[in-house]
C-alpha atoms as a PDB file:
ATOM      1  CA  UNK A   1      26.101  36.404 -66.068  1.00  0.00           C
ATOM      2  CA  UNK A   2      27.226  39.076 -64.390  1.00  0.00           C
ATOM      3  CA  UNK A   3      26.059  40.889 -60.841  1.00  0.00           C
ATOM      4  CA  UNK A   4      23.622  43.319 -61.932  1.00  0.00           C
ATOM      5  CA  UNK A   5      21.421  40.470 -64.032  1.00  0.00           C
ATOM      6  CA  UNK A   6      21.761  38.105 -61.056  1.00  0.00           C
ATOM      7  CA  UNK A   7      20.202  40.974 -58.840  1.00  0.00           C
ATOM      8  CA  UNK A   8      17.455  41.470 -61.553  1.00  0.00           C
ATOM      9  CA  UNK A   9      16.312  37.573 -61.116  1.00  0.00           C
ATOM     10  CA  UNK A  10      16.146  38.140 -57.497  1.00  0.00           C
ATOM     11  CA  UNK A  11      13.673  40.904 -57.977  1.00  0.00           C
ATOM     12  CA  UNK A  12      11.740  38.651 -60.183  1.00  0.00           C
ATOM     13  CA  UNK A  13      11.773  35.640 -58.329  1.00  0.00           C
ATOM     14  CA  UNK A  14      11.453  37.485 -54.807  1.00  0.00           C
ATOM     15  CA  UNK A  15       7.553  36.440 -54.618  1.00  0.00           C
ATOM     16  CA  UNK A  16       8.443  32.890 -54.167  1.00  0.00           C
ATOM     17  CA  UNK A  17       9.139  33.690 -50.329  1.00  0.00           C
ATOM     18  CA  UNK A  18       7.069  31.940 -48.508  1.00  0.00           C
ATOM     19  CA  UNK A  19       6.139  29.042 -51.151  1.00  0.00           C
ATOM     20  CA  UNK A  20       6.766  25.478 -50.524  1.00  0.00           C
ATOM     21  CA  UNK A  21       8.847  23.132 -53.254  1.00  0.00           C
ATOM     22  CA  UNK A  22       6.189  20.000 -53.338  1.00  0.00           C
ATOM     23  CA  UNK A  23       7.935  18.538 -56.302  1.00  0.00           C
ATOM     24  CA  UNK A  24      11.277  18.719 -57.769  1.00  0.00           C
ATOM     25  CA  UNK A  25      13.073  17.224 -60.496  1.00  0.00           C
ATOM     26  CA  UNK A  26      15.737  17.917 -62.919  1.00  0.00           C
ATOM     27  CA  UNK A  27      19.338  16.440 -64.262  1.00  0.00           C
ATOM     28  CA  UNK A  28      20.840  17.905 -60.903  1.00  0.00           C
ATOM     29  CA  UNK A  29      23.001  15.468 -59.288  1.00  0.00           C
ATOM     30  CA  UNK A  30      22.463  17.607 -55.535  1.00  0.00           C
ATOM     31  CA  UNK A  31      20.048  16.093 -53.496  1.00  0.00           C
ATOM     32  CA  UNK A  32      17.304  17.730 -54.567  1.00  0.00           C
ATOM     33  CA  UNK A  33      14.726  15.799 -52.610  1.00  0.00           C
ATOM     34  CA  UNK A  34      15.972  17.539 -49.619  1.00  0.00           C
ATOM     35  CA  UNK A  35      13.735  20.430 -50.803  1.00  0.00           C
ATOM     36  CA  UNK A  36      10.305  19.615 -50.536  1.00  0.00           C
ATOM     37  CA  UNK A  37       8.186  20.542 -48.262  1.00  0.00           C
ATOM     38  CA  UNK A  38      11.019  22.964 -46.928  1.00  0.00           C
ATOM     39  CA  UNK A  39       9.265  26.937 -46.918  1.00  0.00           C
ATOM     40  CA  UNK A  40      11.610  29.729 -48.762  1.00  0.00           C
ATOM     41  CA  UNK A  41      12.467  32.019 -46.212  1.00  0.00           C
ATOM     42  CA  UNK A  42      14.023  34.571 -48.542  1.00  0.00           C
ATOM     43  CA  UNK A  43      15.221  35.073 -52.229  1.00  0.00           C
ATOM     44  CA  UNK A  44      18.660  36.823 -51.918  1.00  0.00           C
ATOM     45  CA  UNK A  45      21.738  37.430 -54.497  1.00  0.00           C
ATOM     46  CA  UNK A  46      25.490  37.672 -53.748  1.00  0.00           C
ATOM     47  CA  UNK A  47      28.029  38.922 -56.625  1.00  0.00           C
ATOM     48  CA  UNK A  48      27.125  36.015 -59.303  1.00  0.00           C
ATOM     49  CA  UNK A  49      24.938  34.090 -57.270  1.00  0.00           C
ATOM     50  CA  UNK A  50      20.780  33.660 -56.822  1.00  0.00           C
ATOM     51  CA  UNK A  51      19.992  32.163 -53.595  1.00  0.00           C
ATOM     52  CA  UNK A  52      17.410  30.654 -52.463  1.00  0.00           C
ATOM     53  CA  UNK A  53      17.223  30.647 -48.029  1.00  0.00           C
ATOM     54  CA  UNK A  54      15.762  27.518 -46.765  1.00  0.00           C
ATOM     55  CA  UNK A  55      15.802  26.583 -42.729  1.00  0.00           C
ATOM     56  CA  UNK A  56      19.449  25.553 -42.077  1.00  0.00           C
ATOM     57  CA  UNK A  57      20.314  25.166 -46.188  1.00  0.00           C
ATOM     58  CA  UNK A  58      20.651  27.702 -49.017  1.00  0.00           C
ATOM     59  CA  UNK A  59      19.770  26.975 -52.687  1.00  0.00           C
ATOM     60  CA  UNK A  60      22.568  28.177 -54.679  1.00  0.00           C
ATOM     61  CA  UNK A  61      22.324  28.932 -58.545  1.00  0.00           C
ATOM     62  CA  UNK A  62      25.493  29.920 -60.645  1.00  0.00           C
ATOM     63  CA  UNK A  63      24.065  31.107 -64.202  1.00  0.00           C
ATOM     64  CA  UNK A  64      27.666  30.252 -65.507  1.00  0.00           C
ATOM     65  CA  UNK A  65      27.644  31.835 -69.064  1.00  0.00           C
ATOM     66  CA  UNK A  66      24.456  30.600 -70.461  1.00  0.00           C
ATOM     67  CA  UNK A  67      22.618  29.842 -67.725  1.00  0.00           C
ATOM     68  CA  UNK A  68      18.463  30.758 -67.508  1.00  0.00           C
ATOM     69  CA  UNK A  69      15.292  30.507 -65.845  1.00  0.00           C
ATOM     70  CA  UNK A  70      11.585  29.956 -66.868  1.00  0.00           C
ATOM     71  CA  UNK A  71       8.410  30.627 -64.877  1.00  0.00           C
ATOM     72  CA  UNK A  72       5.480  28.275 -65.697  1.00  0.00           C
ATOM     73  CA  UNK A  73       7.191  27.549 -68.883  1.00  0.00           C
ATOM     74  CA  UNK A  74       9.892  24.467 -70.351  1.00  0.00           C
ATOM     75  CA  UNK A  75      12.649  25.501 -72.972  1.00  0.00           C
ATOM     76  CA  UNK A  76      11.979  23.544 -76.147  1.00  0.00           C
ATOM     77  CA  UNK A  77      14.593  20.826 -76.690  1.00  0.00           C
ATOM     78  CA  UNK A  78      16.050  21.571 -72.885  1.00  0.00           C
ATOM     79  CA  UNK A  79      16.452  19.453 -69.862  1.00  0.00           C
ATOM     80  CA  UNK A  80      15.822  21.463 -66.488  1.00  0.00           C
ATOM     81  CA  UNK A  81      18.909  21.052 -64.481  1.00  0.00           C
ATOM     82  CA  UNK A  82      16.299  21.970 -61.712  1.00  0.00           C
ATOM     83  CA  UNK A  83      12.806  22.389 -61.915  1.00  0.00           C
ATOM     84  CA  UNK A  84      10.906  23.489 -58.511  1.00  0.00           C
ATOM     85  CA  UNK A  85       7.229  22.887 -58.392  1.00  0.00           C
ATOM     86  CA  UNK A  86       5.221  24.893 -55.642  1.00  0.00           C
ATOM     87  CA  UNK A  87       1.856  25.627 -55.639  1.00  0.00           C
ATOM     88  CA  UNK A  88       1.076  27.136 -58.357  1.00  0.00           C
ATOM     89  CA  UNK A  89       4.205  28.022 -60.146  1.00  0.00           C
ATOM     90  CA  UNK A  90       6.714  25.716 -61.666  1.00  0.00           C
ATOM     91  CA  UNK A  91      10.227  27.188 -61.779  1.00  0.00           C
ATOM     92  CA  UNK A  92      12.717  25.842 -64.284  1.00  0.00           C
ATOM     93  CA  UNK A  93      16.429  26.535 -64.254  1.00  0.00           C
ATOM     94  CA  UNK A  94      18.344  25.775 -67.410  1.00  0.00           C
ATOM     95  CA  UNK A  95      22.420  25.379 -68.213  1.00  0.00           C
ATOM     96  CA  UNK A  96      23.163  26.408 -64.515  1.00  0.00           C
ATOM     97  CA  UNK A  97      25.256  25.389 -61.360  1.00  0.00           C
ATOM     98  CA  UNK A  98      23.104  24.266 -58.794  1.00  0.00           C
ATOM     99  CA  UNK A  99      24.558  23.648 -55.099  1.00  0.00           C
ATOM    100  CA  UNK A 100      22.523  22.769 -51.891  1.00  0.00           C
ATOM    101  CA  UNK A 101      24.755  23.859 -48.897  1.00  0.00           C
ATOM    102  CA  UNK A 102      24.510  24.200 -45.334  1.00  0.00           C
ATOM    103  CA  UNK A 103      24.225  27.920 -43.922  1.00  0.00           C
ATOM    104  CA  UNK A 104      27.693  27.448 -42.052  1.00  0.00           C
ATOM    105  CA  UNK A 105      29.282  26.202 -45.314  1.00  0.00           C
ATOM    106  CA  UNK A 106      28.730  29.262 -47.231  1.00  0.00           C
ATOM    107  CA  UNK A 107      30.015  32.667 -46.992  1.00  0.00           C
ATOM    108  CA  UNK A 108      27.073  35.012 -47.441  1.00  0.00           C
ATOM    109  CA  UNK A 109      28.520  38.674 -47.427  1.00  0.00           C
ATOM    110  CA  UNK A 110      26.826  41.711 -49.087  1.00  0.00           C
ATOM    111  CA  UNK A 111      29.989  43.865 -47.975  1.00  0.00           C
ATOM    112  CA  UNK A 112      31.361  43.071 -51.429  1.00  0.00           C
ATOM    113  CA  UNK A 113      28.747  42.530 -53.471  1.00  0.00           C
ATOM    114  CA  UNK A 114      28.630  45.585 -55.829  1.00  0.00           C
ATOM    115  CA  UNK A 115      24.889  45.536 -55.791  1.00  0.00           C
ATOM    116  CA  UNK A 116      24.138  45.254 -52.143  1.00  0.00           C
ATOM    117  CA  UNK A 117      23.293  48.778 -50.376  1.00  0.00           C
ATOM    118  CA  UNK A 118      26.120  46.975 -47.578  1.00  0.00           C
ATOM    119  CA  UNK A 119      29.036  47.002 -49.879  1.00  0.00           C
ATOM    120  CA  UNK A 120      32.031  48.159 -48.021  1.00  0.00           C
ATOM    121  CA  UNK A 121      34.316  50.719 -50.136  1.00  0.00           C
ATOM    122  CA  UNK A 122      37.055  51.121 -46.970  1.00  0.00           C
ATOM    123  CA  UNK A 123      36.950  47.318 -47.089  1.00  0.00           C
ATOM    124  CA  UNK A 124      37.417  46.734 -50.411  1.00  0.00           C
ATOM    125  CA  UNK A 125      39.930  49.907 -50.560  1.00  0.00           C
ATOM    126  CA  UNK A 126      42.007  48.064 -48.422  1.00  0.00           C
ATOM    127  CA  UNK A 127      42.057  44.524 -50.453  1.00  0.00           C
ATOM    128  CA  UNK A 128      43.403  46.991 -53.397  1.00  0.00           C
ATOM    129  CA  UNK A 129      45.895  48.511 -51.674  1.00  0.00           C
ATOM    130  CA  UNK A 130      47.343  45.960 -49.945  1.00  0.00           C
ATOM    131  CA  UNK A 131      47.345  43.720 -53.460  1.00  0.00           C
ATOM    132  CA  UNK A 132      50.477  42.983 -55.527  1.00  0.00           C
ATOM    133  CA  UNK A 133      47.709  41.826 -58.354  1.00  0.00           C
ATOM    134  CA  UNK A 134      46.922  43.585 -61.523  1.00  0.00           C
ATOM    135  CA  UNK A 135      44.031  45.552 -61.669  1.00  0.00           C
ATOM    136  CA  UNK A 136      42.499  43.566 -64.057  1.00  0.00           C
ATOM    137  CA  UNK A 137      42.609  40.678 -61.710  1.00  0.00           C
ATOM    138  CA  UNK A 138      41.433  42.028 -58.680  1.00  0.00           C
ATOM    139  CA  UNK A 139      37.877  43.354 -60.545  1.00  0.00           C
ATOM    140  CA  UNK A 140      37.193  39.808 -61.491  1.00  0.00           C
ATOM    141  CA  UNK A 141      38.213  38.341 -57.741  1.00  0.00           C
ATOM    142  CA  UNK A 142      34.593  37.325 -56.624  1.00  0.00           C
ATOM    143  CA  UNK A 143      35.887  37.935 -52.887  1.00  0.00           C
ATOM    144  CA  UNK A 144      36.448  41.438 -53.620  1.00  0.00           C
ATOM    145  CA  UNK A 145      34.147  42.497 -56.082  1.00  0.00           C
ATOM    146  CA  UNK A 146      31.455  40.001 -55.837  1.00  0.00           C
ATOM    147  CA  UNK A 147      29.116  40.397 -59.308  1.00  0.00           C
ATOM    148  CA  UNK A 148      31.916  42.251 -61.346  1.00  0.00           C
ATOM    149  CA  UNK A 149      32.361  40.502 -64.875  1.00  0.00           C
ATOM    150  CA  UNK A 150      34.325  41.050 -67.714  1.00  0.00           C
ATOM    151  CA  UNK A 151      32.295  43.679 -69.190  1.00  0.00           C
ATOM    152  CA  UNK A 152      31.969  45.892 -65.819  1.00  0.00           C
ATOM    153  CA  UNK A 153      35.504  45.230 -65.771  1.00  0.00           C
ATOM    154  CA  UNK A 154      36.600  46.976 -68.502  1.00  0.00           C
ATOM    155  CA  UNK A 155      34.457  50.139 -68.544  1.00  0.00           C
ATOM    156  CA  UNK A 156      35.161  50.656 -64.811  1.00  0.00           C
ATOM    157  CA  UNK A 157      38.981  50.618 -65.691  1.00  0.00           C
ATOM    158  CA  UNK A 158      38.520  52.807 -68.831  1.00  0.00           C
ATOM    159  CA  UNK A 159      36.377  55.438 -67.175  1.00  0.00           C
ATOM    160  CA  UNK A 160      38.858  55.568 -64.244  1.00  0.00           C
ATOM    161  CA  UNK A 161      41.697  56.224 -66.656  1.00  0.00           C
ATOM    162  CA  UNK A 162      43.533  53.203 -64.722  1.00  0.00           C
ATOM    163  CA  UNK A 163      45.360  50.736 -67.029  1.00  0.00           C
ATOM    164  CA  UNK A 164      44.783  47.055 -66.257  1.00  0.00           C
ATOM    165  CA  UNK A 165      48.251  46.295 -65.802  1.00  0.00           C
ATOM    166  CA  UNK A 166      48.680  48.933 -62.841  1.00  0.00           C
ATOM    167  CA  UNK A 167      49.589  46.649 -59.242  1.00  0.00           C
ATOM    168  CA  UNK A 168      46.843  47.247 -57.038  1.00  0.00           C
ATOM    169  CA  UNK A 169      49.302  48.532 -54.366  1.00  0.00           C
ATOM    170  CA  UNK A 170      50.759  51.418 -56.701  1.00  0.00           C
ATOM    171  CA  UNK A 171      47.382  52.569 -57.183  1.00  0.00           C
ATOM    172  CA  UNK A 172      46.533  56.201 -55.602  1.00  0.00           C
ATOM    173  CA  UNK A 173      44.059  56.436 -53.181  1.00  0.00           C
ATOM    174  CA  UNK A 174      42.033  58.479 -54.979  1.00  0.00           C
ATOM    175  CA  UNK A 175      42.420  56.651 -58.080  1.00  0.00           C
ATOM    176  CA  UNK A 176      41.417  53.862 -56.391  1.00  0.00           C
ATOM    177  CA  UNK A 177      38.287  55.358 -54.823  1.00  0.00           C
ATOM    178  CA  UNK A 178      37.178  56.552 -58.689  1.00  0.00           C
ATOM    179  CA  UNK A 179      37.550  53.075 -59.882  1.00  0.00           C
ATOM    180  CA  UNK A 180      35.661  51.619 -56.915  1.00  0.00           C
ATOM    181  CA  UNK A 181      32.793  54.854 -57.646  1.00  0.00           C
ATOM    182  CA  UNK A 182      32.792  53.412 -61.554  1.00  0.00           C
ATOM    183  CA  UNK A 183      32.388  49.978 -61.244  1.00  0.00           C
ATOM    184  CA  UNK A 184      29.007  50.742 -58.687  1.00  0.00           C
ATOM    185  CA  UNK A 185      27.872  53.454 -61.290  1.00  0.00           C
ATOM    186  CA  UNK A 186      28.050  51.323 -64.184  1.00  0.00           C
ATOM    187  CA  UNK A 187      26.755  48.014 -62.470  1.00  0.00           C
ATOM    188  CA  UNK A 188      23.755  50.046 -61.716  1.00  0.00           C
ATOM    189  CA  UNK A 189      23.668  51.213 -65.131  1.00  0.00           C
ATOM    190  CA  UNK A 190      23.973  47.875 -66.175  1.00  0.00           C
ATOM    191  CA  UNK A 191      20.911  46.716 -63.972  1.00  0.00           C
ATOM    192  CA  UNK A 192      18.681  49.792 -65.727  1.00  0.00           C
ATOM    193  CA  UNK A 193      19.232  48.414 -68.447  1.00  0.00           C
ATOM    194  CA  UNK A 194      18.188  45.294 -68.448  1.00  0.00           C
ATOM    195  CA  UNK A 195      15.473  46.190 -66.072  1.00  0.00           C
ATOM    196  CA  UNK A 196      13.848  48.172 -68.868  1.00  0.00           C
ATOM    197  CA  UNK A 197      14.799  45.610 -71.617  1.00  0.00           C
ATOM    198  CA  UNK A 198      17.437  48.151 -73.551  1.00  0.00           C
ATOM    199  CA  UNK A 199      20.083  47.425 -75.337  1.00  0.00           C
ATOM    200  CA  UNK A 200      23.461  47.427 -72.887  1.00  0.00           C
ATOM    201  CA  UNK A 201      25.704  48.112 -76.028  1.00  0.00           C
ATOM    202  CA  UNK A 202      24.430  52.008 -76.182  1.00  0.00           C
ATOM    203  CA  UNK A 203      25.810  52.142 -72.864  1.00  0.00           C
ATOM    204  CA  UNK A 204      29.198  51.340 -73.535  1.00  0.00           C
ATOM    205  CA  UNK A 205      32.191  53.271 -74.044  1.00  0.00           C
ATOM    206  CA  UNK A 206      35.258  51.002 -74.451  1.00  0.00           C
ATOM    207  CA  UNK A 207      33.860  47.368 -74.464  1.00  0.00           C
ATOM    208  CA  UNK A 208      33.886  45.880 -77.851  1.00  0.00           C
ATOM    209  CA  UNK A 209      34.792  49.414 -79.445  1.00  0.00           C
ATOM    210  CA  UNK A 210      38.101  49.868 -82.105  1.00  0.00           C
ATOM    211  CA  UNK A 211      39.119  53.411 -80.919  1.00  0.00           C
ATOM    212  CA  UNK A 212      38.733  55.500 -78.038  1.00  0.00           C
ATOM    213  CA  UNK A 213      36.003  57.516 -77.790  1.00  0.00           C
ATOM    214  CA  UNK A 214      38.252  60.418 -75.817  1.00  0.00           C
ATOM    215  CA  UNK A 215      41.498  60.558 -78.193  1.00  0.00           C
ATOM    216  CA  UNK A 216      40.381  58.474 -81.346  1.00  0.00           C
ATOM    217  CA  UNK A 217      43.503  56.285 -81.317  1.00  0.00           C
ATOM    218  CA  UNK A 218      43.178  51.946 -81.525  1.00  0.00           C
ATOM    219  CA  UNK A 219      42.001  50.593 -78.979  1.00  0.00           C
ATOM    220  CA  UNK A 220      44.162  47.710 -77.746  1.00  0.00           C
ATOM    221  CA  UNK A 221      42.512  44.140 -77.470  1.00  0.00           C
ATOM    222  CA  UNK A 222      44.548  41.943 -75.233  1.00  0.00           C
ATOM    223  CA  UNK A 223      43.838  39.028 -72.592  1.00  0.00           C
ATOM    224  CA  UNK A 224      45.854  40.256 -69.776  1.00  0.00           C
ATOM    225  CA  UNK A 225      46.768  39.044 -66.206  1.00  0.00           C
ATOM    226  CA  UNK A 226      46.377  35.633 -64.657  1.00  0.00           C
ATOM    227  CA  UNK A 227      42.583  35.158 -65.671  1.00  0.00           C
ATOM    228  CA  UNK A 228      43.627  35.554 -69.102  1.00  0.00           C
ATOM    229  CA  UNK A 229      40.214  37.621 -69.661  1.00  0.00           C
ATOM    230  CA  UNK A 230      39.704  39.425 -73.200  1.00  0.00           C
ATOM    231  CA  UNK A 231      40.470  43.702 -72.119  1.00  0.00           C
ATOM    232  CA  UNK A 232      39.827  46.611 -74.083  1.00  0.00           C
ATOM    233  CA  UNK A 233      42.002  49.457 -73.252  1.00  0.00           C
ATOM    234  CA  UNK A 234      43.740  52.634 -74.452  1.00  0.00           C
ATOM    235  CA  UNK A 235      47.257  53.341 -73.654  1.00  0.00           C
ATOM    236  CA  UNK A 236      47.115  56.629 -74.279  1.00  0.00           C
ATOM    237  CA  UNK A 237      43.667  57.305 -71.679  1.00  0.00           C
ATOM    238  CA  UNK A 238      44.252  54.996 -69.186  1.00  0.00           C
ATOM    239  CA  UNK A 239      47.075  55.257 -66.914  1.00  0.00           C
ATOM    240  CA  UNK A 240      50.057  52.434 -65.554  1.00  0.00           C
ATOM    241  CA  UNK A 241      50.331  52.410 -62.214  1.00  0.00           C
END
């Protein structure tokens, strides 16, 4: 899951601040006990990440690639990995990461998450430039572009006109500063879209399409750099740096 639907759980869950855990169980093997009766100070997301803020620990959910959530309801024929039961709602996560860690053991910073009002562009300017990585790489580095996934990744690159072999250091400025522009627009995109329950393909331009939509020629379907990630790109659009 990538940033954007993260950021769209938060919303959703944000009315659990507040609410007290009074039961918890689930195939977790954290210490899960160490949660109730502990009050939910806030609901937050970083890149990929839900988290939930307790006193001196934070809740943290990875939704991996098939990971969900129910509210008040069970998946048929799932086991919770966690369930949290307040109150009066019962909150189920399903085919998730779940890590309880210690406020000075985790690096919260909304300076590079792409859906934080914080993120940084000089900051993460600077990561690119000074980078001897691909491209393609550096979208998908969680410590630069916190929330960026493979399919932000590739429109980003397309509608910058950057190919995703280019070194991040040969990269102009300005080039640099359109790709960083593109990956916020279409993560926000992204969120709209699933915000109003519409389907993501109609906003797509180069993921999962056979030819370009600006010069009609193949579109090349490669995994490329060290993640070995599946890109869609046209060599005729999209510029090597």
């Amino acid at each position: 899951m990538e940033g954007p639907g993260v950021y769209l759980i938060k919303e959703k869950l944000s009315f659990l601040k507040g609410k007290i855990p009074i039961m918890v169980s689930g195939n977790t093997k954290e210490k899960k006990e160490l949660l109730i009766g502990k009050k939910v100070l806030d609901v937050k997301s970083m890149g990929k990440y839900l988290i939930l803020e307790f006193d001196s620990f934070y809740l943290v959910i990875h939704f991996l690639m098939y990971g969900s959530f129910r509210i008040n309801q069970k998946r048929k024929g799932k086991k919770e990995r966690l369930s949290l039961k307040f109150k009066d709602t019962v909150l189920n996560f399903y085919n998730t990461s779940v890590k309880i860690i210690e406020k000075d053991n985790f690096r919260y910073d909304p300076t590079i998450d792409i859906m934080s009002k914080e993120f940084d562009k000089l900051k993460t300017k600077e990561m690119v430039k000074n980078s001897d990585d691909f491209i393609c790489d550096l979208l998908l580095n969680q410590n630069i572009f916190a929330g960026i996934g493979n399919i932000i990744k590739n429109e980003a690159l397309f509608r910058a006109k950057i190919h995703p072999l280019s070194i991040g250091k040969n990269i102009p400025s300005e080039d640099i500063d359109k790709l960083i522009q593109e990956s916020l627009s279409f993560s926000y995109d992204f969120y709209l879209v699933r915000k109003k329950n519409l389907r993501l393909k109609e906003k797509l331009v180069i993921y999962g399409k056979k030819f370009c939509p600006n010069c009609q020629t193949r579109i090349n379907i490669k995994y490329l750099g060290k993640t070995k990630r599946r890109t869609y790109f046209c060599e005729t659009c999209q510029r090597l740096f």
